[in-house]
Protein backbone atom coordinates (compact mmCIF):
# COMPACT_ATOMS: atom_id res chain seq x y z
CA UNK A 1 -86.64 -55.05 -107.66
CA UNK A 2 -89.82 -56.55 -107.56
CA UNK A 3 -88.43 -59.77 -109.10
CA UNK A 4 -85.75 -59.78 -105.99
CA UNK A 5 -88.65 -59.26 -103.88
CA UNK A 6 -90.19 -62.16 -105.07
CA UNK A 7 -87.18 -64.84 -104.87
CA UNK A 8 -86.50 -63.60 -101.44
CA UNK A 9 -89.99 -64.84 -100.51
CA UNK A 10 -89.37 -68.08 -102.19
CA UNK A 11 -86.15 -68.47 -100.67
CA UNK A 12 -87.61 -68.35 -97.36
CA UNK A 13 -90.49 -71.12 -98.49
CA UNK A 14 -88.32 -73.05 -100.68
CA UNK A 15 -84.62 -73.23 -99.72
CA UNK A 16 -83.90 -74.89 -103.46
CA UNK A 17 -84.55 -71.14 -104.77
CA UNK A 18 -82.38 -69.77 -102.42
CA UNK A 19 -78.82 -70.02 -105.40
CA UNK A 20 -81.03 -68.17 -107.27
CA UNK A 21 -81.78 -65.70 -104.92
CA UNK A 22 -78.30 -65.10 -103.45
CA UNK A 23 -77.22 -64.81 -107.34
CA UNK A 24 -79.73 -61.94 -108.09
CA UNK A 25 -79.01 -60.08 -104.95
CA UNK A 26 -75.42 -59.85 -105.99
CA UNK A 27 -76.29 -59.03 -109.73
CA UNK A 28 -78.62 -56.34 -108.55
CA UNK A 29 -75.66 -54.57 -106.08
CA UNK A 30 -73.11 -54.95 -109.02
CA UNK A 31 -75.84 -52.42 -111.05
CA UNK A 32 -76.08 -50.14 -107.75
CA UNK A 33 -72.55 -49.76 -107.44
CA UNK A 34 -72.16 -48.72 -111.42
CA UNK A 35 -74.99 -46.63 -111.08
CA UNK A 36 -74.46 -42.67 -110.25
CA UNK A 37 -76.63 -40.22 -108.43
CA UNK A 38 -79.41 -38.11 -110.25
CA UNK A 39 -77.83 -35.04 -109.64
CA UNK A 40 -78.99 -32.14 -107.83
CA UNK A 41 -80.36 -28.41 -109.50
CA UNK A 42 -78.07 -26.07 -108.42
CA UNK A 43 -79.19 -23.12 -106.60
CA UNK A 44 -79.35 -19.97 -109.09
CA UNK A 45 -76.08 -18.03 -108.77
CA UNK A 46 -76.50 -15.29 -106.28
CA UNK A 47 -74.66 -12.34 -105.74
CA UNK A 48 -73.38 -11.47 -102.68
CA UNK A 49 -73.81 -7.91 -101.38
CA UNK A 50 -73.66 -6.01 -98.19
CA UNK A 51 -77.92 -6.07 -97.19
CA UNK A 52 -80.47 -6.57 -98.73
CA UNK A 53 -82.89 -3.39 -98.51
CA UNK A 54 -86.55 -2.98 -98.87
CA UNK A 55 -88.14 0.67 -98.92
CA UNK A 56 -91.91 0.24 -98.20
CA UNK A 57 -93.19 4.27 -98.59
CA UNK A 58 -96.71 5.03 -97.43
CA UNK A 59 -99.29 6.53 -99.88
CA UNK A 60 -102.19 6.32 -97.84
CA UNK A 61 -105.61 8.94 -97.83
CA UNK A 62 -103.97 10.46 -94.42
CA UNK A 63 -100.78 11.70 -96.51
CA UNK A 64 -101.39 15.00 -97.97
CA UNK A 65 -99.90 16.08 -101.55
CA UNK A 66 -97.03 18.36 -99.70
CA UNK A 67 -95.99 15.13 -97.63
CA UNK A 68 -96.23 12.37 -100.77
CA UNK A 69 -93.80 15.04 -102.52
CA UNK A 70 -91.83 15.79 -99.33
CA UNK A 71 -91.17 11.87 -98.91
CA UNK A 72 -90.57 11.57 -102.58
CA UNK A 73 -87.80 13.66 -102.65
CA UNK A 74 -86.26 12.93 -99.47
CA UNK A 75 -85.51 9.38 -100.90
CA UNK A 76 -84.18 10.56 -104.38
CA UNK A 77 -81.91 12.97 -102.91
CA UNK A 78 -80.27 10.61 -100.52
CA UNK A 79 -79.85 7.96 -103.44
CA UNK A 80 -77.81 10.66 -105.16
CA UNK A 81 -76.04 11.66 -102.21
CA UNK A 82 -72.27 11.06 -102.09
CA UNK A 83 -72.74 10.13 -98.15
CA UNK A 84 -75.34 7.58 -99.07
CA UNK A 85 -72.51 6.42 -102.00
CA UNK A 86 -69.81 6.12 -99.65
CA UNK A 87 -71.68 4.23 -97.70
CA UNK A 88 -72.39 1.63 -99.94
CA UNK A 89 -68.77 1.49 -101.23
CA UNK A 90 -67.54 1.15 -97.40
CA UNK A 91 -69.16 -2.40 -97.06
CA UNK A 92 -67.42 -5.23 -97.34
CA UNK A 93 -68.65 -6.44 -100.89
CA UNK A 94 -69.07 -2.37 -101.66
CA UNK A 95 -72.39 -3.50 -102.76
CA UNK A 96 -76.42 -3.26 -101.73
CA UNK A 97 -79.62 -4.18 -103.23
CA UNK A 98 -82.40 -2.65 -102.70
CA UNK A 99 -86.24 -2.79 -103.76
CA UNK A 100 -88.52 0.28 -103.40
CA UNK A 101 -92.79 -0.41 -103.15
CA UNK A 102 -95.55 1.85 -102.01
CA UNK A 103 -98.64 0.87 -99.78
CA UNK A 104 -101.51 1.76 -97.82
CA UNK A 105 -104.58 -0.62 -97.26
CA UNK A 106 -103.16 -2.88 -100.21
CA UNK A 107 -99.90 -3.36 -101.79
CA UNK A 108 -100.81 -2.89 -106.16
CA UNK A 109 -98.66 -4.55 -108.52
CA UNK A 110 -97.63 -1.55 -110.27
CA UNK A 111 -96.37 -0.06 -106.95
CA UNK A 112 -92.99 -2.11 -106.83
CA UNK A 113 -89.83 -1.16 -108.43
CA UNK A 114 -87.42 -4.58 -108.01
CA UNK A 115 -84.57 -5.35 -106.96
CA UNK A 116 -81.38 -3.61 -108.37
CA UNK A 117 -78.16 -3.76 -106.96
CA UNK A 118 -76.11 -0.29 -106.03
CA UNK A 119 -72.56 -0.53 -106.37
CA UNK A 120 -71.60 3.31 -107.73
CA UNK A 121 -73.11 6.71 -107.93
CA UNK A 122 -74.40 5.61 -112.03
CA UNK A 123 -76.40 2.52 -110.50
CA UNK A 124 -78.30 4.52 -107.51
CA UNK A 125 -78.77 7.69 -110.14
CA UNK A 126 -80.94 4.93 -111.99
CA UNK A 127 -82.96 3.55 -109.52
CA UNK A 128 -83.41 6.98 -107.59
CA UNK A 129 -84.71 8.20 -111.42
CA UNK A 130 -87.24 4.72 -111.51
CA UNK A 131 -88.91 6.47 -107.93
CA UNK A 132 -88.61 10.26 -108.83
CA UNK A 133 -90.58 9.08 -112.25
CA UNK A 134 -93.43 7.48 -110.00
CA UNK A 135 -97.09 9.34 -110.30
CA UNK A 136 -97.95 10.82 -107.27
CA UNK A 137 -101.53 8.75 -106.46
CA UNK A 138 -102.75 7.31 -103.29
CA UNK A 139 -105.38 5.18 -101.36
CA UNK A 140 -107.53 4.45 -98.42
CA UNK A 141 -106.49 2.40 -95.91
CA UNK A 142 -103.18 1.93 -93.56
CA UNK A 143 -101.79 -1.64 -93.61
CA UNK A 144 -98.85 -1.63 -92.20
CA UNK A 145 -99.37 -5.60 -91.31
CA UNK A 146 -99.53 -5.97 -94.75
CA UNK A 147 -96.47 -3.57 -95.93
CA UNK A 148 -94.50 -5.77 -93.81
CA UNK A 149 -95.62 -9.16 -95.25
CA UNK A 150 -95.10 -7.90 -98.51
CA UNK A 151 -91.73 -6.48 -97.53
CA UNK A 152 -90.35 -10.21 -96.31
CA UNK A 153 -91.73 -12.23 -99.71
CA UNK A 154 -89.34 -9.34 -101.69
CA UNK A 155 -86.38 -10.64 -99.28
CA UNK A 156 -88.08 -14.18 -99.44
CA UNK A 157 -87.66 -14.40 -103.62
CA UNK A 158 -84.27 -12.01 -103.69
CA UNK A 159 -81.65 -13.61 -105.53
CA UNK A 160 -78.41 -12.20 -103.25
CA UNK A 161 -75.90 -13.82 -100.18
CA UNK A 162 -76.94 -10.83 -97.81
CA UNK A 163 -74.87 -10.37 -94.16
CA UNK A 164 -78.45 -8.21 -93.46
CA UNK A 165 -82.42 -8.34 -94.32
CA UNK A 166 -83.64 -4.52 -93.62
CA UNK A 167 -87.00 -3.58 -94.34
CA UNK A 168 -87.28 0.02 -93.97
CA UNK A 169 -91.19 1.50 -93.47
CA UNK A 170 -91.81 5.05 -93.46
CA UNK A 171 -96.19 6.11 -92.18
CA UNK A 172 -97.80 8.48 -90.65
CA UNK A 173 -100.40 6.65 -89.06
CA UNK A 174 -101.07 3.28 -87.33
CA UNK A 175 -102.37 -0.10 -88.63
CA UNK A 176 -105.88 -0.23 -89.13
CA UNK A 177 -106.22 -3.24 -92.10
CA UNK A 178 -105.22 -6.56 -92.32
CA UNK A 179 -103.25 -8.77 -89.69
CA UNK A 180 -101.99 -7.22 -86.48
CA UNK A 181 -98.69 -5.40 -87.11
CA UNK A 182 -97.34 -7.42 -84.45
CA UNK A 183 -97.95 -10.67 -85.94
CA UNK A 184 -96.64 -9.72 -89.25
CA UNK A 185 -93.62 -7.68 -87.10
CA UNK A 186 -92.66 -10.81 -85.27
CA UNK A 187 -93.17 -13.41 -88.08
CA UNK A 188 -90.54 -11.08 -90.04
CA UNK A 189 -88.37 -10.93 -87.18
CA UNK A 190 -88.06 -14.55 -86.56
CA UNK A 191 -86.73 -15.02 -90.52
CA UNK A 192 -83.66 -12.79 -89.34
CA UNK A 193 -84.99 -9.22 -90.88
CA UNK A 194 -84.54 -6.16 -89.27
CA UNK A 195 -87.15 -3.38 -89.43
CA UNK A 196 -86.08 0.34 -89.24
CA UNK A 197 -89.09 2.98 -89.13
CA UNK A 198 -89.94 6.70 -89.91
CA UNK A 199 -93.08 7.39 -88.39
CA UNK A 200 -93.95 10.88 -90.02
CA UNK A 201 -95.53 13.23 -87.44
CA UNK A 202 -95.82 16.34 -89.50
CA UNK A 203 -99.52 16.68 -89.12
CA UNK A 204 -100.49 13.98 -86.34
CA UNK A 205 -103.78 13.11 -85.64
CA UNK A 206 -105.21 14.36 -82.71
CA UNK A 207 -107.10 10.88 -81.94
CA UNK A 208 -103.53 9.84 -82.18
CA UNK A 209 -100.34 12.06 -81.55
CA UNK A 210 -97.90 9.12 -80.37
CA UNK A 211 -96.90 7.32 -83.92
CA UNK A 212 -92.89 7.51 -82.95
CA UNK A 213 -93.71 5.41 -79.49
CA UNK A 214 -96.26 3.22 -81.89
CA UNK A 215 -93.31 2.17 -84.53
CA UNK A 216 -90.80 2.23 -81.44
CA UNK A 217 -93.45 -0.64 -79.64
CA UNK A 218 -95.32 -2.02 -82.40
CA UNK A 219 -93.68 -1.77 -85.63
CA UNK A 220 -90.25 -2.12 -85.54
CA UNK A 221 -87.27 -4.56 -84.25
CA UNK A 222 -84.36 -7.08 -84.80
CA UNK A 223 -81.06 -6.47 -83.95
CA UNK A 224 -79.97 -2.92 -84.21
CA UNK A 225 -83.32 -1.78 -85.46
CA UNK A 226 -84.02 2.03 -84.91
CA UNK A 227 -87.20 4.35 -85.72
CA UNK A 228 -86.29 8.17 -86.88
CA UNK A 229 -89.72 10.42 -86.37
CA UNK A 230 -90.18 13.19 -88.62
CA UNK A 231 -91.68 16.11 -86.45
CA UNK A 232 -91.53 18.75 -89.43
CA UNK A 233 -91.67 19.78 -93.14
CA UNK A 234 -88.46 20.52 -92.64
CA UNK A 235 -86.43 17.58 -91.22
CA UNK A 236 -87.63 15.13 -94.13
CA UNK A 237 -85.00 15.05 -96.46
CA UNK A 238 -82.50 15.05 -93.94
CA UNK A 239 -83.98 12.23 -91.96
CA UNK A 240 -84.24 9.81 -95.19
CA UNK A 241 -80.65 10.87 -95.73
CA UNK A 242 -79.68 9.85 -92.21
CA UNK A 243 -81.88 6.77 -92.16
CA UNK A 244 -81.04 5.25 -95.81
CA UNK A 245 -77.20 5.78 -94.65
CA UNK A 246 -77.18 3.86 -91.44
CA UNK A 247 -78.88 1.00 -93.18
CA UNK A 248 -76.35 0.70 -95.67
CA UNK A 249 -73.27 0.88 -93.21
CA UNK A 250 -74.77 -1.23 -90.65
CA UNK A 251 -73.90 1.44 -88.23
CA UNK A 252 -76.19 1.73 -85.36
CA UNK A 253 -78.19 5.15 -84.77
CA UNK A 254 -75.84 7.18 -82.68
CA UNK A 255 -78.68 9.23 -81.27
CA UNK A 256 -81.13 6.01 -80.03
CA UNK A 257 -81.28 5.69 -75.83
CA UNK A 258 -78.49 3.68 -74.91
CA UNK A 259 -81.01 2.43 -72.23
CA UNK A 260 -83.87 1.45 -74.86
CA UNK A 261 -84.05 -2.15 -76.44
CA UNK A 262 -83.71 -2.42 -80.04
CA UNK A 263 -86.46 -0.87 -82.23
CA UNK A 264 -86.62 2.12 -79.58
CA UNK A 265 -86.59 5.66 -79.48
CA UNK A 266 -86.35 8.02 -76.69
CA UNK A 267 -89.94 9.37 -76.75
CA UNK A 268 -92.48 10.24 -74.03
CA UNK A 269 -96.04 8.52 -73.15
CA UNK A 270 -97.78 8.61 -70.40
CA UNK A 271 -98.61 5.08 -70.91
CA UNK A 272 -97.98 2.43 -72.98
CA UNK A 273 -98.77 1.88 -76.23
CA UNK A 274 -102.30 -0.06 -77.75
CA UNK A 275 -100.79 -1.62 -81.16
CA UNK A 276 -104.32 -2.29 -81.84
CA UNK A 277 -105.49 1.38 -81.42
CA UNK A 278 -105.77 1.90 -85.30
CA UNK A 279 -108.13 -0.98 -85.86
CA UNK A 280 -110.47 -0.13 -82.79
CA UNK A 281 -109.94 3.89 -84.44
CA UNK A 282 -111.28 2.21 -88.23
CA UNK A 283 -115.13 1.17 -86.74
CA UNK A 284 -115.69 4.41 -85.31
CA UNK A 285 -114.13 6.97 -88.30
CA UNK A 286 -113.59 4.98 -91.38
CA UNK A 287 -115.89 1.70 -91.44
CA UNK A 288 -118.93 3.61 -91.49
CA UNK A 289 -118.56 5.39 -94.72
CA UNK A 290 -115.69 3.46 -96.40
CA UNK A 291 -116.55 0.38 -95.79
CA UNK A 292 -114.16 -1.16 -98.93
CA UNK A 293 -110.53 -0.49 -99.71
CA UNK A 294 -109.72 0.88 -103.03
CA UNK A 295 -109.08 -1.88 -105.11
């Protein structure tokens, strides 16, 4: 090429090069022609499934032992049940992968269980065993920023030809660490993902007693996006059950205000939500004598 380059120069300067130029031009296509394209890596084989589902699970300070074994079982019993089954099997590909980690003010390595695909009652016995066989531990700090941000790399690095991206977050108490949960919330929504909350209300704060309006406003959204509050002990299991079924089916929640955007609840507040209320809460009751996040 560089040779061409050269005798085109001349040929301009000297027209007695110019044969010679005009014969390596046509030498040089005749190689172009013959030649073939490099060709391209193929994209990994993917399998195609129904959504792709993320379960982010809080195991922050503010969860007590009775709700970390409450929320525990509530998602290995729906796994096993036959509703949560025949949902799966309904969808078009009668397939769903799913991905289970927990957080609080950081999300560990050795809190993620990866993705496995559920196609029959064998495959979500096995990855409902993986959570049920989790230690029960937690940590300081609520990041729900950061849940979510880790929640959309998982669907960023999943290997599957998804119709839906659901991240579904389950907390019982507002961000206070990290980026605000609306920045994360929107930069999620923009990739297409949908995020479906259960804002756990068992034992609410009294600085703080409005957590289903909070995920409702401030947590969750994209199309069809719904938040489920968990006002008692006793509603848990049933709620996860609920929740982990409408995900799979792609049903929308038949008891969400028909008059509410999506991501709402019917819920009452006298006014509207601060989504930054957690992280003006941390300086006054956590900063001072827990300065650090467990590491």
């Amino acid at each position: 090429m560089r040779h061409a380059l050269s005798l085109c120069f001349d040929a301009c300067r000297y027209p007695k090069t110019a044969a010679r130029f005009w014969a390596t031009c046509v030498s040089l296509l005749a190689c172009l022609a013959r030649a073939q394209p490099a060709p391209l890596a193929a994209p990994a084989d993917t399998i195609a499934v129904d959504v792709e589902l993320v379960l982010a699970v809080d195991i922050s300070h503010s969860m007590d032992e009775k709700e970390f074994a409450l929320q525990r079982a509530g998602y290995v019993k729906a796994l096993r049940h036959p509703d949560f089954i025949n949902a799966v099997r309904s969808g078009v590909t009668g397939r769903v992968a799913l991905a289970y980690f927990e957080w609080a003010g950081t999300v560990r390595d050795d809190a993620v269980i990866a993705w496995q695909v559920i196609d029959d009652a064998e495959s979500a016995e096995a990855f409902a065993d993986k959570i049920e066989a989790r230690p029960f531990r937690s940590f300081r700090g609520t990041s729900i920023s950061g849940a979510l941000a880790f929640g959309a790399k998982l669907l960023d690095g999943a290997a599957f030809d998804a119709t839906r991206s659901v991240i579904d977050i389950s907390g019982d108490g507002p961000n206070n660490f990290g980026m605000p949960v609306t920045t994360t919330r929107d930069a999620a929504i923009a990739k297409g993902i949908v995020i479906n909350g259960l804002p756990i209300l068992i034992s609410p704060s009294p600085s703080f007693s409005h957590l289903d309006q909070y995920y409702a406003e401030c947590v969750t959204g994209g199309p069809g996006s719904f938040v489920l509050p968990v006002y008692a002990a006793s509603e848990f299991v049933t709620a996860i059950h609920r929740k982990l079924v409408l995900e799979v089916s792609g049903v929308a929640d038949p008891n969400a205000d028909p008059n509410a955007g999506p991501g709402s609840v019917p819920v009452d507040a006298a006014a509207p939500v601060d989504c930054l209320q957690g992280e003006r809460g941390r300086r006054f009751f956590s900063d001072p004598y827990f300065p650090e996040l467990d590491r």
